[in-house]
PDB file of N, CA and C in Angstrom:
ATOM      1  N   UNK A   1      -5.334  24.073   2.835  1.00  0.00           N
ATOM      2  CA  UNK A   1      -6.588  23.443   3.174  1.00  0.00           C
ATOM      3  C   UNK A   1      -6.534  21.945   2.854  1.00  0.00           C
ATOM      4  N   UNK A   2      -6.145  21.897   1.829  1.00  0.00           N
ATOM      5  CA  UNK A   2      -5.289  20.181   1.565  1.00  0.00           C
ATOM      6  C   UNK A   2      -4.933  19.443   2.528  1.00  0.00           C
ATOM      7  N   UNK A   3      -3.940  19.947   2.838  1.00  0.00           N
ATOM      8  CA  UNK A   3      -3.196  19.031   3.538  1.00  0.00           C
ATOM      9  C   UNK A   3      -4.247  18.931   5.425  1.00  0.00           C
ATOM     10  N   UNK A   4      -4.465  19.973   5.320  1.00  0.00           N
ATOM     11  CA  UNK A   4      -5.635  19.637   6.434  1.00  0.00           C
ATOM     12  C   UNK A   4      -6.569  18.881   6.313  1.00  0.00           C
ATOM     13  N   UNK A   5      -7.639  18.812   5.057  1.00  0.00           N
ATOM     14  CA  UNK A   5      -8.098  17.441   5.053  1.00  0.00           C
ATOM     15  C   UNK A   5      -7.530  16.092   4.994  1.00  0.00           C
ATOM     16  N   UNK A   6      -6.258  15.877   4.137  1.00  0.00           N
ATOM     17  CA  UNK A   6      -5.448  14.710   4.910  1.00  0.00           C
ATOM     18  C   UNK A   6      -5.457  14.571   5.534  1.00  0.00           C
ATOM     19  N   UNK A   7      -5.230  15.543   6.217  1.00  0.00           N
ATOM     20  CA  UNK A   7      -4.358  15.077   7.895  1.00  0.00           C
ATOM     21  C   UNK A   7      -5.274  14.893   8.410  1.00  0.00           C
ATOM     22  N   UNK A   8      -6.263  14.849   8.426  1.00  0.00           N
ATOM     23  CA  UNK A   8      -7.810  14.043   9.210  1.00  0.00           C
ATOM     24  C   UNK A   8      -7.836  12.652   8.235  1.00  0.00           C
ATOM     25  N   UNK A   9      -8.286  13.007   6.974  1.00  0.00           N
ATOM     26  CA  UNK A   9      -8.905  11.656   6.672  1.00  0.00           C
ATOM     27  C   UNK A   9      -7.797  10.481   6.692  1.00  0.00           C
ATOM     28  N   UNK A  10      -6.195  10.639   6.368  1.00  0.00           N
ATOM     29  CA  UNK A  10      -5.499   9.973   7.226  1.00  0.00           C
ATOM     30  C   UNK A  10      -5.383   9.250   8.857  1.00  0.00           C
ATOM     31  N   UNK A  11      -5.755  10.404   9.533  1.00  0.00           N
ATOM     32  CA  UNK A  11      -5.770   9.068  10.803  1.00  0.00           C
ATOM     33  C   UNK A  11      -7.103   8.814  11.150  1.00  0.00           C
ATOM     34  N   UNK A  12      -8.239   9.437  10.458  1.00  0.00           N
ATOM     35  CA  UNK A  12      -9.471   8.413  10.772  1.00  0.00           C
ATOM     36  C   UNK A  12      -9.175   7.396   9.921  1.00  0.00           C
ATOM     37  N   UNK A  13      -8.616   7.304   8.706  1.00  0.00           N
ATOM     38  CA  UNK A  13      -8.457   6.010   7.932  1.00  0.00           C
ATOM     39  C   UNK A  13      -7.479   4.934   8.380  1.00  0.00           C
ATOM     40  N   UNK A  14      -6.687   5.760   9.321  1.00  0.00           N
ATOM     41  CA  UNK A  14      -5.479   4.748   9.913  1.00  0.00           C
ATOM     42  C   UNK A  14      -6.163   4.091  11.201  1.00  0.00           C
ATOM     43  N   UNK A  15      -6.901   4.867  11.809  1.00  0.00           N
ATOM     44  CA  UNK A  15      -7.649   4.312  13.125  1.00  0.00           C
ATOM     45  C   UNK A  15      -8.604   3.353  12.778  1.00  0.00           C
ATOM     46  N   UNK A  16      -9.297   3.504  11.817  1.00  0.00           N
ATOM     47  CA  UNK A  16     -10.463   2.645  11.020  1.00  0.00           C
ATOM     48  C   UNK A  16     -10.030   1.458  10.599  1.00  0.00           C
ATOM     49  N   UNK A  17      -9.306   1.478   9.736  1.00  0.00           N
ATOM     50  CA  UNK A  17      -8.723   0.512   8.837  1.00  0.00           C
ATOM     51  C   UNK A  17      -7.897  -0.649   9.890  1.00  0.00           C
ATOM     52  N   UNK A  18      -7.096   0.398  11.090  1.00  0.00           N
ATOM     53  CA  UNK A  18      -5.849  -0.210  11.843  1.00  0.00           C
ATOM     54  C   UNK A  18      -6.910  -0.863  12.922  1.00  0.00           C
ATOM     55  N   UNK A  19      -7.769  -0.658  13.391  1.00  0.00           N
ATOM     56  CA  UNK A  19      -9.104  -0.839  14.475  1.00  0.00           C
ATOM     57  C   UNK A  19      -9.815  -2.693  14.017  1.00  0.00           C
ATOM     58  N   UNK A  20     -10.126  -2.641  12.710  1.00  0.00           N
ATOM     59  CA  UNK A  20     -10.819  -3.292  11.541  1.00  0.00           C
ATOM     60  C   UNK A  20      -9.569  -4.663  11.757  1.00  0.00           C
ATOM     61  N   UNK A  21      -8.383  -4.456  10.993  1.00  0.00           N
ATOM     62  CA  UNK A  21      -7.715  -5.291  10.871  1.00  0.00           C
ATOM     63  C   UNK A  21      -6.763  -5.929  12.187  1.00  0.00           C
ATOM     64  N   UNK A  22      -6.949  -5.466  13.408  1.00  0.00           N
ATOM     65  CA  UNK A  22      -6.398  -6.091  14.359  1.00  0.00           C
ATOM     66  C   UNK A  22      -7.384  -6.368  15.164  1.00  0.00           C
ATOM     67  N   UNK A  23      -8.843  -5.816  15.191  1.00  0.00           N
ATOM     68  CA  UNK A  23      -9.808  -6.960  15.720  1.00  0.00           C
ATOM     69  C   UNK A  23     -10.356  -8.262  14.464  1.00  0.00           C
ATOM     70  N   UNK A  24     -10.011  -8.155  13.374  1.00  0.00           N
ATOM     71  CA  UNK A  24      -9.996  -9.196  13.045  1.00  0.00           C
ATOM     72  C   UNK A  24      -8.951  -9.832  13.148  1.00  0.00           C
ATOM     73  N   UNK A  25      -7.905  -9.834  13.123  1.00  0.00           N
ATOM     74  CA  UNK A  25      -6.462 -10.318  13.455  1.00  0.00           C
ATOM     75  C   UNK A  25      -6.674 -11.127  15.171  1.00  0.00           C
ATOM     76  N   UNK A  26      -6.933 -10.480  15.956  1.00  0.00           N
ATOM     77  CA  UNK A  26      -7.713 -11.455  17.321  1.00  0.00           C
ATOM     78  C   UNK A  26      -8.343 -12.117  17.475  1.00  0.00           C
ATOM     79  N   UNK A  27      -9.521 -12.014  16.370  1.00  0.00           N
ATOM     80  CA  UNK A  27     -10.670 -12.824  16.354  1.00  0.00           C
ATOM     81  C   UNK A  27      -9.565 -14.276  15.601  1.00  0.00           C
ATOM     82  N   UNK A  28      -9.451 -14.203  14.694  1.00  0.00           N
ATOM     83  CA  UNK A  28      -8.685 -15.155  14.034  1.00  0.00           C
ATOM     84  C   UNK A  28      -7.429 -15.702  15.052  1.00  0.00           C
ATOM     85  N   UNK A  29      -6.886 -15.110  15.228  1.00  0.00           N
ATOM     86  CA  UNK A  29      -6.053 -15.996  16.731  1.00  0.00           C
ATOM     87  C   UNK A  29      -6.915 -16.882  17.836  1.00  0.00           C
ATOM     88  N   UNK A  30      -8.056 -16.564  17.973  1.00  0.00           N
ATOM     89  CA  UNK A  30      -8.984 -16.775  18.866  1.00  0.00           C
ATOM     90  C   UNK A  30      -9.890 -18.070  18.529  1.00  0.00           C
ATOM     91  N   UNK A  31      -9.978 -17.190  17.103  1.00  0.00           N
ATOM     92  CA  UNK A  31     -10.814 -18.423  16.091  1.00  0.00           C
ATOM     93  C   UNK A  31     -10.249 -20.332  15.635  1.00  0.00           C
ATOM     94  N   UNK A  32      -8.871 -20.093  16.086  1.00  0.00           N
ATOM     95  CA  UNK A  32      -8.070 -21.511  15.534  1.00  0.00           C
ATOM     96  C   UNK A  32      -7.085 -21.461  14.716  1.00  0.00           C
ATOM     97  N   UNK A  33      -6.601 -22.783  14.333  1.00  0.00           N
ATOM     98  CA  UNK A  33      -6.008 -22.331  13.555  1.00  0.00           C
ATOM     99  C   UNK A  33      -6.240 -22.117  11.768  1.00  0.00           C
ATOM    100  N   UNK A  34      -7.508 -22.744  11.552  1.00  0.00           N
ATOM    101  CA  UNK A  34      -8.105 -22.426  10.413  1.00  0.00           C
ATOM    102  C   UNK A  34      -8.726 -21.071  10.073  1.00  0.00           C
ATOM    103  N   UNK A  35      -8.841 -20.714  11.553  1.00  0.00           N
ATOM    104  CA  UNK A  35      -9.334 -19.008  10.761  1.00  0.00           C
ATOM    105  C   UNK A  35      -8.487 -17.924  10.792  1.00  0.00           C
ATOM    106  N   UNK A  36      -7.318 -18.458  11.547  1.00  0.00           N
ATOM    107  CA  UNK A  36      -6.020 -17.875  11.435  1.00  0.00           C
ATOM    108  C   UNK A  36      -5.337 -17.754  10.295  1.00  0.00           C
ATOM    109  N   UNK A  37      -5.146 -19.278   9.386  1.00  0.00           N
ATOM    110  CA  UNK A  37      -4.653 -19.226   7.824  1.00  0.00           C
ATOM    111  C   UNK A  37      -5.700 -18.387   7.353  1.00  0.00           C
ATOM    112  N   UNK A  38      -6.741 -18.768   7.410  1.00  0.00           N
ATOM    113  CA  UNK A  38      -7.548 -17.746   6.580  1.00  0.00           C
ATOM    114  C   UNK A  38      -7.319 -16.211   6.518  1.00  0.00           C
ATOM    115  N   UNK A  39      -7.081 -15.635   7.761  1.00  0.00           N
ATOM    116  CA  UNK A  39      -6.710 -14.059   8.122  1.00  0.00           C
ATOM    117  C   UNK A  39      -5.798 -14.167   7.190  1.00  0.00           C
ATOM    118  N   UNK A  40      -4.616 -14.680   7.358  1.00  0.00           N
ATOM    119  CA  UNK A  40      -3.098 -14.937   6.700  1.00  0.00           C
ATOM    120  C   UNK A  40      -2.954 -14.859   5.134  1.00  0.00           C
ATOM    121  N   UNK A  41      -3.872 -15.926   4.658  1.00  0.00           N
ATOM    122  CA  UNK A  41      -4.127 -15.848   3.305  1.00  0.00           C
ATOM    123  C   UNK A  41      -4.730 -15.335   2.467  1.00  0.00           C
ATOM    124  N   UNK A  42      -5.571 -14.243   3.113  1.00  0.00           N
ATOM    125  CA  UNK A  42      -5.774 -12.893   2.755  1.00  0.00           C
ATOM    126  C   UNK A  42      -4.880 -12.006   1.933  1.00  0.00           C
ATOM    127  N   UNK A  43      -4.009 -11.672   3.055  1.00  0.00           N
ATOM    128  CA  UNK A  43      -2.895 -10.842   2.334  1.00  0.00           C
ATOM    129  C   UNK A  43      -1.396 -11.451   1.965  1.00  0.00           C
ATOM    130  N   UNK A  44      -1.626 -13.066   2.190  1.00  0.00           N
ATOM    131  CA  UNK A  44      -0.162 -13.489   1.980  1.00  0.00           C
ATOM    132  C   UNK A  44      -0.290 -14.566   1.059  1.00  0.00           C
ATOM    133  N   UNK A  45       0.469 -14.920   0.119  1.00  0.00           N
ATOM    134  CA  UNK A  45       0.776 -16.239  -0.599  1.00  0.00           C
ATOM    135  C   UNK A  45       1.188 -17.092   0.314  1.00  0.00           C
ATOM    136  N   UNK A  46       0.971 -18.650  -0.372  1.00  0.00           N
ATOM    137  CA  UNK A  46       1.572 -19.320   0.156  1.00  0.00           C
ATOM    138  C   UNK A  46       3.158 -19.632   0.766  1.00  0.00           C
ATOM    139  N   UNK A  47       3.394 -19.041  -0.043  1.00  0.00           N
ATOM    140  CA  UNK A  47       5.103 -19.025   0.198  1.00  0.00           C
ATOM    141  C   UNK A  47       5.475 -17.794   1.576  1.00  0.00           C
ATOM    142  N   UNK A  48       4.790 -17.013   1.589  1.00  0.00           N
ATOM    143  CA  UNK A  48       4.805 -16.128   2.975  1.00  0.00           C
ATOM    144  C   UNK A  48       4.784 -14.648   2.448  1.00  0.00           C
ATOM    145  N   UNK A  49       4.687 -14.814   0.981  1.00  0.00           N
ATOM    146  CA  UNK A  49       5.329 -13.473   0.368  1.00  0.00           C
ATOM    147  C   UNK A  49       3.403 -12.574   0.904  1.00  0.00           C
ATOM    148  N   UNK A  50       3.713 -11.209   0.639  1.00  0.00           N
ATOM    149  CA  UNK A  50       2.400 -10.883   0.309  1.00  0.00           C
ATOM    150  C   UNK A  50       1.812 -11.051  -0.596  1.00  0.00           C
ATOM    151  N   UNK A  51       1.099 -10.783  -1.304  1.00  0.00           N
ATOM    152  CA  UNK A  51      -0.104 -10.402  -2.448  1.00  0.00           C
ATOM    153  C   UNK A  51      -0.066  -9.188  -2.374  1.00  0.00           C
ATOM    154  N   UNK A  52      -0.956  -9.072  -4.070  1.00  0.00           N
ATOM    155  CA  UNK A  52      -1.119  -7.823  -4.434  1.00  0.00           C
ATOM    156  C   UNK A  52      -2.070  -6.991  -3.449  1.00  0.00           C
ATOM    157  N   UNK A  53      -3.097  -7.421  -2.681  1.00  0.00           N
ATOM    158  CA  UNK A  53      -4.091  -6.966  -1.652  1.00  0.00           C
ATOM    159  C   UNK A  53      -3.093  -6.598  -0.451  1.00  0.00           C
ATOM    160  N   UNK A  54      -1.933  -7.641   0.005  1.00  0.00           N
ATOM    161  CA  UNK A  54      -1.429  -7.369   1.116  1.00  0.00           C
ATOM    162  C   UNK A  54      -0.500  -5.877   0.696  1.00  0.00           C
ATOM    163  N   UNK A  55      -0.071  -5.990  -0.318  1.00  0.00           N
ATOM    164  CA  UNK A  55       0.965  -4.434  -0.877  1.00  0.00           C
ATOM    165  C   UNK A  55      -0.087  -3.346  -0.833  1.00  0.00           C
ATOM    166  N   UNK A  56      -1.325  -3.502  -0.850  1.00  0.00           N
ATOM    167  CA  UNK A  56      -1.957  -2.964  -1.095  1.00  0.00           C
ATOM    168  C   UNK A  56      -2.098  -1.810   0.019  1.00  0.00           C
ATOM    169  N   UNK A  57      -2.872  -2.987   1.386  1.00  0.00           N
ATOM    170  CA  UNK A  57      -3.061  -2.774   2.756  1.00  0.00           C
ATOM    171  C   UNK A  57      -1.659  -1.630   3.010  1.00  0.00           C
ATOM    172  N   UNK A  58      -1.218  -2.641   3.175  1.00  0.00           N
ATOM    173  CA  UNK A  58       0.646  -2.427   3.506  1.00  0.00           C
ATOM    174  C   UNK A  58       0.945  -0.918   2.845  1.00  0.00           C
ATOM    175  N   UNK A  59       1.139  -0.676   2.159  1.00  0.00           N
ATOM    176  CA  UNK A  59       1.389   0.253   1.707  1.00  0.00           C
ATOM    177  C   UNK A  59       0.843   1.701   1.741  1.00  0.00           C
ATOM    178  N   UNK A  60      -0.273   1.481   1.711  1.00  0.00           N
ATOM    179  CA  UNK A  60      -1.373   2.589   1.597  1.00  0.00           C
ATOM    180  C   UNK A  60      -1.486   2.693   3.389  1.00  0.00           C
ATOM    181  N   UNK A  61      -1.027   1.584   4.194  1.00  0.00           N
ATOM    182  CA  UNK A  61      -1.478   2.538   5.459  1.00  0.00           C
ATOM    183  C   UNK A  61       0.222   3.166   5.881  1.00  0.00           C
ATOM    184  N   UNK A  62       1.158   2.503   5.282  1.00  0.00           N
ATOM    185  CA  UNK A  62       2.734   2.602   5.337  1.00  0.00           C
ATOM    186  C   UNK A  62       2.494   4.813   4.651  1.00  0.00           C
ATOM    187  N   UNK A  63       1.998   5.130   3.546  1.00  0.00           N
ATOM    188  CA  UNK A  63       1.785   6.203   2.821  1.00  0.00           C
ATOM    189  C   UNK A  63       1.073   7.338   4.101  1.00  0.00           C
ATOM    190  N   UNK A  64      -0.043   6.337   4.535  1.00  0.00           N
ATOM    191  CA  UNK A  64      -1.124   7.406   5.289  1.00  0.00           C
ATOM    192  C   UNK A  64       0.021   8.083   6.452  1.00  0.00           C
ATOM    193  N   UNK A  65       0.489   6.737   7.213  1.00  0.00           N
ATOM    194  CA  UNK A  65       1.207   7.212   8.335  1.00  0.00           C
ATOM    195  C   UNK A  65       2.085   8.421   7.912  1.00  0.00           C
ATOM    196  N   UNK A  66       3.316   8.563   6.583  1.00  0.00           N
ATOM    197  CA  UNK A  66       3.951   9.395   6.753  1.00  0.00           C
ATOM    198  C   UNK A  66       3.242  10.972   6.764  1.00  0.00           C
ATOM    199  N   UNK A  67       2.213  10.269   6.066  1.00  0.00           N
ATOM    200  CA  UNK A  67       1.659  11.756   5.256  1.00  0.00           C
ATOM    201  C   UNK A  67       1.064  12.581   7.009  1.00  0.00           C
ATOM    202  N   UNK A  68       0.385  11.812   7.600  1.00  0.00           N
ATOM    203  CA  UNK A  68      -0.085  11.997   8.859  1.00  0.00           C
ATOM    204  C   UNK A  68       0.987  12.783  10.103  1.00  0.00           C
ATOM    205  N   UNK A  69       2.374  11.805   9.758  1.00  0.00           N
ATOM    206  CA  UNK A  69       3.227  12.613  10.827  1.00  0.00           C
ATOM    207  C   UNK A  69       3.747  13.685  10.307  1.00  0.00           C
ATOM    208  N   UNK A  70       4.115  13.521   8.784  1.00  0.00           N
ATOM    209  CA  UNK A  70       4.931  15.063   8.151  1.00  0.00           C
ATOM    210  C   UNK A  70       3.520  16.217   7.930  1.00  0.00           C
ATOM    211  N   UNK A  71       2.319  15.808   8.386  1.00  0.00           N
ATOM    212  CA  UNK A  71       1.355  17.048   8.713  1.00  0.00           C
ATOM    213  C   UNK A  71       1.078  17.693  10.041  1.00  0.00           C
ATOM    214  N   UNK A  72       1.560  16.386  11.069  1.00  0.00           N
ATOM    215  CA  UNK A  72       1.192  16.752  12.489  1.00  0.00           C
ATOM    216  C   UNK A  72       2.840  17.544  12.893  1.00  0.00           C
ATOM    217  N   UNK A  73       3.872  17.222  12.097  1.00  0.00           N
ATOM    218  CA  UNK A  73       5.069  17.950  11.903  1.00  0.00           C
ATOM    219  C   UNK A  73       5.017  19.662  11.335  1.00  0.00           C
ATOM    220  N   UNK A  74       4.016  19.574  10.041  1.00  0.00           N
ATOM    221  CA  UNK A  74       4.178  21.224   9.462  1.00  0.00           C
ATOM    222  C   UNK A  74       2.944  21.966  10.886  1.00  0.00           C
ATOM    223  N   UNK A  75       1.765  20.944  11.164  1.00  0.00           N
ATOM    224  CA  UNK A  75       0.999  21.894  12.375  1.00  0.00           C
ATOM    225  C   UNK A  75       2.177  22.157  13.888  1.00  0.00           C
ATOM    226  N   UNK A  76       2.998  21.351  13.768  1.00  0.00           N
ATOM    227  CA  UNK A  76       3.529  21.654  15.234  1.00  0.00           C
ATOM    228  C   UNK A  76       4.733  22.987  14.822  1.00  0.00           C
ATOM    229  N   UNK A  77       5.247  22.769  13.505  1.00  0.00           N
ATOM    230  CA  UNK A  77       5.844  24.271  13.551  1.00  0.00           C
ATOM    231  C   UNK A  77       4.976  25.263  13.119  1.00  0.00           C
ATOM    232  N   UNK A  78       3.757  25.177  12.961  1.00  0.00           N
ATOM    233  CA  UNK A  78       2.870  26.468  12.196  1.00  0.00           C
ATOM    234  C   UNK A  78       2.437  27.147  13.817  1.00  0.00           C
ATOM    235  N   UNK A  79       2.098  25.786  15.698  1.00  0.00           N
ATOM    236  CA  UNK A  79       1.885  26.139  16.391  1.00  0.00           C
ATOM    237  C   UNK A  79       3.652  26.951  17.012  1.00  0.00           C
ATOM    238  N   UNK A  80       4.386  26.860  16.493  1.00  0.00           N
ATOM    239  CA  UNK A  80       5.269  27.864  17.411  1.00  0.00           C
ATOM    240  C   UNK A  80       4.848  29.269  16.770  1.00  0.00           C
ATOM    241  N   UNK A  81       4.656  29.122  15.658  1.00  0.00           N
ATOM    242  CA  UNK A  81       4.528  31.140  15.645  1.00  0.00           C
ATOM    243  C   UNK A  81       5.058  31.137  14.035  1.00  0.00           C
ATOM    244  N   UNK A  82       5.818  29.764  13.780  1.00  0.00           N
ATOM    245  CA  UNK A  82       6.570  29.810  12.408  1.00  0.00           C
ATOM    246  C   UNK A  82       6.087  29.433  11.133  1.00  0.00           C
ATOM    247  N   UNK A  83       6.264  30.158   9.666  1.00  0.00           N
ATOM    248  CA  UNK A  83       5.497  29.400   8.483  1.00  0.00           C
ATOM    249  C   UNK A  83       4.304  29.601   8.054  1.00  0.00           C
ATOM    250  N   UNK A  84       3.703  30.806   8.284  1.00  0.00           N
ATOM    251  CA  UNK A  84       2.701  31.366   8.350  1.00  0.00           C
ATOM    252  C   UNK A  84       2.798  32.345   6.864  1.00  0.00           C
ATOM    253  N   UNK A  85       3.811  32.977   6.356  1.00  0.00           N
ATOM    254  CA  UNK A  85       3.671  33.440   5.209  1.00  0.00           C
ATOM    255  C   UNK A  85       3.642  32.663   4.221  1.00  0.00           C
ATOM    256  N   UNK A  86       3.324  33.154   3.544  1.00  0.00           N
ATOM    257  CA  UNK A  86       2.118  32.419   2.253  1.00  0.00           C
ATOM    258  C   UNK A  86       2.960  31.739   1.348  1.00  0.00           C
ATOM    259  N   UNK A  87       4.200  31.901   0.742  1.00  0.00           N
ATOM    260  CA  UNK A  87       4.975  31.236   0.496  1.00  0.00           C
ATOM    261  C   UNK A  87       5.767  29.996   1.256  1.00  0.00           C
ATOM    262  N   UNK A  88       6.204  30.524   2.254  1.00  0.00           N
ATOM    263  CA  UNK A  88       6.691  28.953   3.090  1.00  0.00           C
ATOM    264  C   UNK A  88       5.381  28.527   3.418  1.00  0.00           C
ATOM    265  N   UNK A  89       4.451  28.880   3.459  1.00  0.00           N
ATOM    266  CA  UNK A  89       3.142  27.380   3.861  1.00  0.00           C
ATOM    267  C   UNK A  89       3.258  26.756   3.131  1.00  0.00           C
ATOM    268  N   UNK A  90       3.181  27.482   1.473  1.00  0.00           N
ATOM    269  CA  UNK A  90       2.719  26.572   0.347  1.00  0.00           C
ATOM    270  C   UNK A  90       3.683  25.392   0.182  1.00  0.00           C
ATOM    271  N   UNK A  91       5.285  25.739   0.727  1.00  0.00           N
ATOM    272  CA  UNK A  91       6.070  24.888   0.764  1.00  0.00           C
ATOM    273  C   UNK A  91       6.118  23.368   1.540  1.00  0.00           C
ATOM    274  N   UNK A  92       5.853  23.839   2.798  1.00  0.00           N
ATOM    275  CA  UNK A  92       5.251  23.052   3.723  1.00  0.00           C
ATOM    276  C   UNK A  92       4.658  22.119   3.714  1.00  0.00           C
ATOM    277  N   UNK A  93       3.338  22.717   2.776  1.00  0.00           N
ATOM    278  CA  UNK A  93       1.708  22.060   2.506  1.00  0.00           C
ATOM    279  C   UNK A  93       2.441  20.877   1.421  1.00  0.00           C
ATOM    280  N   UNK A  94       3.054  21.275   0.659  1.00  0.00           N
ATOM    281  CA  UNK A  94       3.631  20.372  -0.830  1.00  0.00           C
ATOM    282  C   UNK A  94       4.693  19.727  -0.141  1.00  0.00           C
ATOM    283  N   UNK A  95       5.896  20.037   0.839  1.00  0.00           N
ATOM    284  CA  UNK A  95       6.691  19.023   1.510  1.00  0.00           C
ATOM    285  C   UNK A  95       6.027  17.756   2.110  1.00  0.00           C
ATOM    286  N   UNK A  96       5.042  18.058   2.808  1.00  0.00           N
ATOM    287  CA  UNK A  96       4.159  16.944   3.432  1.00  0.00           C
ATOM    288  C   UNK A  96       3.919  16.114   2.286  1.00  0.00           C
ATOM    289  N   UNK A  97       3.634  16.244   1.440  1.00  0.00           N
ATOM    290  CA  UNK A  97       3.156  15.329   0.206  1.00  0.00           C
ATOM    291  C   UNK A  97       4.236  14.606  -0.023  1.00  0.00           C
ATOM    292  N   UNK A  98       5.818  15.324  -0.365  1.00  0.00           N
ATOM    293  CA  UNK A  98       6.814  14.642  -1.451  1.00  0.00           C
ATOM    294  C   UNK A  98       7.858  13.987  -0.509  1.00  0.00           C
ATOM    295  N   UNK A  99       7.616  14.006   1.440  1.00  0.00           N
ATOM    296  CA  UNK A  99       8.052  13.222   1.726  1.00  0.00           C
ATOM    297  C   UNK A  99       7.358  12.050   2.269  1.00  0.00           C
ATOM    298  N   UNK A 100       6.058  12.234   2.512  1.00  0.00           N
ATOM    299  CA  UNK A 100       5.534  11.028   2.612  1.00  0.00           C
ATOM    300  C   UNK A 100       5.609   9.947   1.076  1.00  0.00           C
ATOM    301  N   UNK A 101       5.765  10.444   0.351  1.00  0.00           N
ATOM    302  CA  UNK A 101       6.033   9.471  -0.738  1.00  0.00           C
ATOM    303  C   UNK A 101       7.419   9.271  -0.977  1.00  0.00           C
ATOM    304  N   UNK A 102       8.298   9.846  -0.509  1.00  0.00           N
ATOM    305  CA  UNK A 102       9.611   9.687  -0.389  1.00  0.00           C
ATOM    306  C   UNK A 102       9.864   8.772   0.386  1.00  0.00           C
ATOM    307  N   UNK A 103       9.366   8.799   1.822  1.00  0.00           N
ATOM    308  CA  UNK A 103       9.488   7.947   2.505  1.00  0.00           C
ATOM    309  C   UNK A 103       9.118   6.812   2.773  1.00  0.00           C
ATOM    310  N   UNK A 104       7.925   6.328   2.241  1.00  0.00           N
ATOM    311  CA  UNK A 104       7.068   5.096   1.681  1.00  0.00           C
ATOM    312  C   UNK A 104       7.959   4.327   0.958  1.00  0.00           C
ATOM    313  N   UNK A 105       9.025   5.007  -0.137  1.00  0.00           N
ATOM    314  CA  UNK A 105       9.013   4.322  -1.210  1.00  0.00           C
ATOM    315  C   UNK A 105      10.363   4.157  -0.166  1.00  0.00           C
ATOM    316  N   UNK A 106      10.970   4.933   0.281  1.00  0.00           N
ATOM    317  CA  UNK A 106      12.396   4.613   0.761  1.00  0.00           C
ATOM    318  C   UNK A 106      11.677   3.351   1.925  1.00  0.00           C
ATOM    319  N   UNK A 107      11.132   2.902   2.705  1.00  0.00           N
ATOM    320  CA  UNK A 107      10.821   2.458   3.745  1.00  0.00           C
ATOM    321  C   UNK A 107      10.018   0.836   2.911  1.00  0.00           C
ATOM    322  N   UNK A 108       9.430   0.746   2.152  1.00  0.00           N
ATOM    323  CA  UNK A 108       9.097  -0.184   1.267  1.00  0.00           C
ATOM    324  C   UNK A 108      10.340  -1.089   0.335  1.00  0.00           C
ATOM    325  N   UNK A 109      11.461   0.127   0.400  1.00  0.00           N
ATOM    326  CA  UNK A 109      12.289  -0.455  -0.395  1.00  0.00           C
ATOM    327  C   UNK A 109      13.676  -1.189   0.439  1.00  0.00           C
ATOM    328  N   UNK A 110      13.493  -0.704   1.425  1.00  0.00           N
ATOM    329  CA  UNK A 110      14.472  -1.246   2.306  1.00  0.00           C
ATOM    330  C   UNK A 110      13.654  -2.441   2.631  1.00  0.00           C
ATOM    331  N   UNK A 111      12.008  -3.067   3.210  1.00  0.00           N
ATOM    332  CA  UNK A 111      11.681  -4.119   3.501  1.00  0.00           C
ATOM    333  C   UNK A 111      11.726  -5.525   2.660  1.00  0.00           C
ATOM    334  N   UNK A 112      11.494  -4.579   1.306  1.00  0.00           N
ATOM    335  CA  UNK A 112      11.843  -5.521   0.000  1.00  0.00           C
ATOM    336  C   UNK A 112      13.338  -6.125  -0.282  1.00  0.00           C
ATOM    337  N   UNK A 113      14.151  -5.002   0.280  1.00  0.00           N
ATOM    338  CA  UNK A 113      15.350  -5.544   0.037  1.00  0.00           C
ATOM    339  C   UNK A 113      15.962  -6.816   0.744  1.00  0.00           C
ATOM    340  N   UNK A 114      15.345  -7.011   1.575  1.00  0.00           N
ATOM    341  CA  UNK A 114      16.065  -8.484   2.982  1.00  0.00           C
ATOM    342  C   UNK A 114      16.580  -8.028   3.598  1.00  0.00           C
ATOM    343  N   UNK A 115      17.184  -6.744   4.266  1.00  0.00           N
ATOM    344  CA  UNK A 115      17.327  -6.652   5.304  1.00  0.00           C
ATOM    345  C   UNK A 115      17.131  -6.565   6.178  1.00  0.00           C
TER     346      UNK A 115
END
């Protein structure tokens, strides 16, 4: 039942949040170039790095997404017919969790790295 409420409040939060920050992201292209730095310096230091707000953003929608596809992943094998006993769900239900954070951190850590 968990992971089913994720898996909603994940992509209404990804649609919301992702909706929010790229019509403001237009408006600010639109707006000049002063309301453009402004968008910018929101989530970025001067130097180009992010901020703690931009890791923030960044991250937490970087988290939602995996958690979102490794759920729309355990529903698309639960729709073939498979994973339905009560033990492999529970597995399932808890995989969705430990690779979306697996993969966040692996996917965060490769952007950090410079390559």
């Amino acid at each position: 039942m968990l992971v089913s409420i994720v898996h909603r409040v994940t992509g209404d939060g990804m649609a919301v949040v992702g909706t929010l920050l790229f019509t403001w992201w237009l408006a600010a292209l639109a707006g000049g170039k002063e309301s453009y730095e402004f968008f910018l310096g929101v989530f970025t230091r001067a130097d180009g790095h992010l901020n703690p707000l931009g890791y923030l953003f960044g991250i937490g929608l970087t988290l939602a997404f995996f958690q979102h596809m490794a759920s729309g992943v355990r529903h698309l094998v639960l729709d073939t017919g498979a994973g339905y006993e009560l033990g492999a769900n529970k597995r399932m239900a808890q995989g969705t969790f430990f690779f979306a954070i697996v993969a966040t951190a692996a996917y965060w850590a490769f952007l950090l790295s410079g390559n």
